[in-house]
C-alpha atoms as a PDB file:
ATOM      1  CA  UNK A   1      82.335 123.753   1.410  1.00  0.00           C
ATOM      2  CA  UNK A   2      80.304 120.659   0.125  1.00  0.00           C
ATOM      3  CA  UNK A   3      79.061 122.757  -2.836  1.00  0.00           C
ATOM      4  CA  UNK A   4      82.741 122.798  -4.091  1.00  0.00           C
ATOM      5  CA  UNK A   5      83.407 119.658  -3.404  1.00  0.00           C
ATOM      6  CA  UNK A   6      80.426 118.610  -5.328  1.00  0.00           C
ATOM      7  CA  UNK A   7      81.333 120.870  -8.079  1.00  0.00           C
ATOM      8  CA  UNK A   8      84.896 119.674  -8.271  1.00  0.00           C
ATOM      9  CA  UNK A   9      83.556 115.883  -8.920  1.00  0.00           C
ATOM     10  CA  UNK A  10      80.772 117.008 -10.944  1.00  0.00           C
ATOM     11  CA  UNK A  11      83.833 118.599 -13.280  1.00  0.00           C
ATOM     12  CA  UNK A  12      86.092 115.652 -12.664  1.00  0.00           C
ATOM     13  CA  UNK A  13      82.944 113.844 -14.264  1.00  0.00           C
ATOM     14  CA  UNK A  14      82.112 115.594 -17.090  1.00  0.00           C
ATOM     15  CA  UNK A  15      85.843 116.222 -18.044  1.00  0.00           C
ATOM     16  CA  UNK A  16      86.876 112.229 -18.152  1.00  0.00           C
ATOM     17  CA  UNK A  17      83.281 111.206 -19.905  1.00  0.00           C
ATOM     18  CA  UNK A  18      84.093 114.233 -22.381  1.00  0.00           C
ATOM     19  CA  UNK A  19      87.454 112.805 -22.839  1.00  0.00           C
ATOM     20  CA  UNK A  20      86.481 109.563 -23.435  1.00  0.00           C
ATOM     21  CA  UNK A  21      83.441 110.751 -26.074  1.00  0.00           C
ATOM     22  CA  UNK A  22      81.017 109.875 -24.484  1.00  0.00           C
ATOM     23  CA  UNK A  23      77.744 111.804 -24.388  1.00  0.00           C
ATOM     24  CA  UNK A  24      75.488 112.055 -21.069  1.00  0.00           C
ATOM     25  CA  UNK A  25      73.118 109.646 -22.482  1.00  0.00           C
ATOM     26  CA  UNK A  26      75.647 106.909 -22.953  1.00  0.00           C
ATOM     27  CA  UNK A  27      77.042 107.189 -19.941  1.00  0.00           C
ATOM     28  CA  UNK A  28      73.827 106.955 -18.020  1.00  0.00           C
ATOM     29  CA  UNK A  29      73.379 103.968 -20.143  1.00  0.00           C
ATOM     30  CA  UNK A  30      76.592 102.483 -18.647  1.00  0.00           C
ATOM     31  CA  UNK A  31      75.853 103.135 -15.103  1.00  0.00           C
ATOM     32  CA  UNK A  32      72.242 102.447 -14.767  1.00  0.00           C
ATOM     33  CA  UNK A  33      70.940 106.291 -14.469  1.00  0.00           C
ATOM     34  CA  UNK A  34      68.921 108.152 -16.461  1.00  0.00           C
ATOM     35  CA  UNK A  35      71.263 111.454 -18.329  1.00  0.00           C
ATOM     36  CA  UNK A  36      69.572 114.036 -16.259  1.00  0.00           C
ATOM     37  CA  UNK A  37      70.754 112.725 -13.149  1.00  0.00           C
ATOM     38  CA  UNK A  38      74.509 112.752 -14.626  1.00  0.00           C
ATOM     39  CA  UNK A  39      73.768 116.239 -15.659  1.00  0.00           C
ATOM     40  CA  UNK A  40      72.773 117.315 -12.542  1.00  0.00           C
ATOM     41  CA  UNK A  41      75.817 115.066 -10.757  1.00  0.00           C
ATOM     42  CA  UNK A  42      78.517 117.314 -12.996  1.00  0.00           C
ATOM     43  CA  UNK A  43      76.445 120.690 -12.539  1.00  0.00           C
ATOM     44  CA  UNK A  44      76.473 120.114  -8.806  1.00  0.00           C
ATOM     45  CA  UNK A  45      72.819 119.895  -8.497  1.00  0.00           C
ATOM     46  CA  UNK A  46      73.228 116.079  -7.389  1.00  0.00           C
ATOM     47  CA  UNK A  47      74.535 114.805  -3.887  1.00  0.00           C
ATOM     48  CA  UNK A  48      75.686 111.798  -4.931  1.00  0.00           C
ATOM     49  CA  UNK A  49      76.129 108.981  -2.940  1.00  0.00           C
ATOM     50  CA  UNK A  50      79.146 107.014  -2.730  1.00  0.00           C
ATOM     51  CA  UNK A  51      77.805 103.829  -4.158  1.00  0.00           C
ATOM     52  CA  UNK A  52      76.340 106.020  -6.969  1.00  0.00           C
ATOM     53  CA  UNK A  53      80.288 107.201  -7.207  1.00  0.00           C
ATOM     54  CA  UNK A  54      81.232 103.987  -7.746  1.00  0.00           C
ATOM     55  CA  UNK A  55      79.169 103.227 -10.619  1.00  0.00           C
ATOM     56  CA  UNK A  56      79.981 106.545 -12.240  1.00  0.00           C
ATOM     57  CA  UNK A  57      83.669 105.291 -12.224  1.00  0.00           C
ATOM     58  CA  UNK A  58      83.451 101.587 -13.320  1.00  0.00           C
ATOM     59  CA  UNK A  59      81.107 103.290 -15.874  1.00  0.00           C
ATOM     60  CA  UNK A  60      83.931 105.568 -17.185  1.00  0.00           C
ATOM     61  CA  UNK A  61      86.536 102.573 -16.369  1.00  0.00           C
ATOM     62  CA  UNK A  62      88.437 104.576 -14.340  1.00  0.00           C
ATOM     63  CA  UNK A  63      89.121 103.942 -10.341  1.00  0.00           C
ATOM     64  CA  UNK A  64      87.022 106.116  -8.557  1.00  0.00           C
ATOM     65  CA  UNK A  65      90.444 107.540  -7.058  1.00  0.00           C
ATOM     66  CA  UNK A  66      90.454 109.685 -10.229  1.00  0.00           C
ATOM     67  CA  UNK A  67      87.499 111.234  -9.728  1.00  0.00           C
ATOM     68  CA  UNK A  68      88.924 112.748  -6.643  1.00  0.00           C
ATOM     69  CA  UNK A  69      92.228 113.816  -8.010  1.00  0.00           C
ATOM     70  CA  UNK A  70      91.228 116.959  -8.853  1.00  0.00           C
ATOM     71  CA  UNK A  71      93.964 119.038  -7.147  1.00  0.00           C
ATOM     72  CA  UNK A  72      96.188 116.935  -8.701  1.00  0.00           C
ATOM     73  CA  UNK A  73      96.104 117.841 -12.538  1.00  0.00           C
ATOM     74  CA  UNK A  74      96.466 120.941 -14.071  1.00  0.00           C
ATOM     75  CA  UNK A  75      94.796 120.136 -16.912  1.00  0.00           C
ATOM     76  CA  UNK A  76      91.054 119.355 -16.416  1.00  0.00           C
ATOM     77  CA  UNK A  77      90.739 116.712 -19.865  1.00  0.00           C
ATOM     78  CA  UNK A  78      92.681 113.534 -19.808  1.00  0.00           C
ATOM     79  CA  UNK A  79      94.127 113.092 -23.141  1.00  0.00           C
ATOM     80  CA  UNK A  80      94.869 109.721 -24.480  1.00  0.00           C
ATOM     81  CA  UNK A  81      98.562 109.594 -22.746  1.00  0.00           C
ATOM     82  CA  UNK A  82      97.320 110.486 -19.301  1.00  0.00           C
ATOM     83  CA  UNK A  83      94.356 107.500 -19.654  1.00  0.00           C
ATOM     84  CA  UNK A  84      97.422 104.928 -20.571  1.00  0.00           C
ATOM     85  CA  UNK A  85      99.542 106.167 -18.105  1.00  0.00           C
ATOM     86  CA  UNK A  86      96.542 105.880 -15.404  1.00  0.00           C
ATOM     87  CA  UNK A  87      96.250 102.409 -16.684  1.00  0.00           C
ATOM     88  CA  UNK A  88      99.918 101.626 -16.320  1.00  0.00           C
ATOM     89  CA  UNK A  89     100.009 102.915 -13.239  1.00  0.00           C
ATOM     90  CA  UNK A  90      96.785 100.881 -11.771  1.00  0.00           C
ATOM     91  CA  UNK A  91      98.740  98.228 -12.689  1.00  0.00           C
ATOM     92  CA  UNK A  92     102.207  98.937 -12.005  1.00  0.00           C
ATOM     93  CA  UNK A  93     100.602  99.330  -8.240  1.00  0.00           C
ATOM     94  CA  UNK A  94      99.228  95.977  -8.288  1.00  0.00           C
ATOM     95  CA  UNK A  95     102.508  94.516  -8.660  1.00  0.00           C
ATOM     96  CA  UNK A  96     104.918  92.834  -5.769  1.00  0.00           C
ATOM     97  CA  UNK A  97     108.177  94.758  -5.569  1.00  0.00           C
ATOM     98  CA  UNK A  98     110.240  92.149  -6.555  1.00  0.00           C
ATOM     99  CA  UNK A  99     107.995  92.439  -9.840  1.00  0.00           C
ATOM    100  CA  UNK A 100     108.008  96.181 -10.109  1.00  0.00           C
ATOM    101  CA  UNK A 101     111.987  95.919 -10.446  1.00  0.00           C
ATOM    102  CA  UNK A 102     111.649  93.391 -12.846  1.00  0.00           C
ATOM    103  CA  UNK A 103     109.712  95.750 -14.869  1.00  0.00           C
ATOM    104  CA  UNK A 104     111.976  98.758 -14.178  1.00  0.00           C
ATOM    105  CA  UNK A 105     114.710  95.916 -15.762  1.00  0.00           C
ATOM    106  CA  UNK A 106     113.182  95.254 -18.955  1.00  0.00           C
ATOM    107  CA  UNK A 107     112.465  99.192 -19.369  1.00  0.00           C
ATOM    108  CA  UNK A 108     115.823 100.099 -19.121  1.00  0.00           C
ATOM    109  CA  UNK A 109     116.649  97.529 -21.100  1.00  0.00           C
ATOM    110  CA  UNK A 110     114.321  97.935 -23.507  1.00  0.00           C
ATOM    111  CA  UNK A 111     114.493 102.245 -23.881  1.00  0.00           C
ATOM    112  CA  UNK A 112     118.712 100.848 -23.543  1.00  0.00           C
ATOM    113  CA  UNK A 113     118.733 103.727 -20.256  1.00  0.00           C
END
């Protein structure tokens, strides 16, 4: 069961550096490991730690939450409207709700809904 767990990530990996054109290389770059060891984190070969998770993500500048979700998406590369709206939405949820309606105010406004 770990093994496709592991592979899961390892895809979840792979598919948001792809999507954000980045090579192995430069990613390792970003998080402080050499490119075999993402290779082998995104062909399952790797048990990655969590704190070696963590880098991965802030690497990709993504929350680590999205290297989990996925079960979630069909599709297995973000495009550019799936990274905005995962951008929106990390801060949409750092909002108060008194905020959050302000900001459902000005969009209705705004799109005139």
């Amino acid at each position: 069961m770990e093994t496709s767990v592991m592979k899961k990530i390892g895809q979840r990996v792979r598919d948001i550096r792809k999507s954000k054109g980045l090579s192995q290389e430069q990613l390792g770059e970003k998080a402080g490991f050499h490119f075999s060891y993402i290779g082998g984190v995104e062909r399952a070969e790797k048990n990655i730690t969590l704190i070696n998770l963590i880098k991965i993500a802030d690497a990709l500048e993504v929350p680590i939450i999205d290297l989990f979700s996925y079960t979630r998406h069909q599709k297995s590369v973000l495009n550019e409207k799936d990274i905005l709206l995962n951008q929106l939405v990390d801060i949409l949820m750092s909002l108060k709700k008194s905020d959050l309606r302000k900001v459902q105010l000005f969009l209705d406004e705004f799109f005139e809904k």
